[in-house]
Protein backbone atom coordinates (compact mmCIF):
# COMPACT_ATOMS: atom_id res chain seq x y z
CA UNK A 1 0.00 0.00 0.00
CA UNK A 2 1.24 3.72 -0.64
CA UNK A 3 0.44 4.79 2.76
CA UNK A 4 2.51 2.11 4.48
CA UNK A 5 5.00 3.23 2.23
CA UNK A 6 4.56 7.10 2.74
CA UNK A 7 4.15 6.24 6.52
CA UNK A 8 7.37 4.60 6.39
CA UNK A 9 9.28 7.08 4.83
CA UNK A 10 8.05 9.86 6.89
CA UNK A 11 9.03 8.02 9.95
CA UNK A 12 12.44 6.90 8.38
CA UNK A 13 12.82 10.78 7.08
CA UNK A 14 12.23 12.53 10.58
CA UNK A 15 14.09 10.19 12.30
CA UNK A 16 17.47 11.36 9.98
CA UNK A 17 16.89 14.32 10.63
């Protein structure tokens, strides 16, 4: 599914930052 995907790479993106 895109949101699991757009979930996922939110998560992954904030937690770089």
């Amino acid at each position: 599914m895109i949101l699991a995907i757009l979930g996922l790479l939110g998560f992954v993106w904030r937690t770089r930052r």
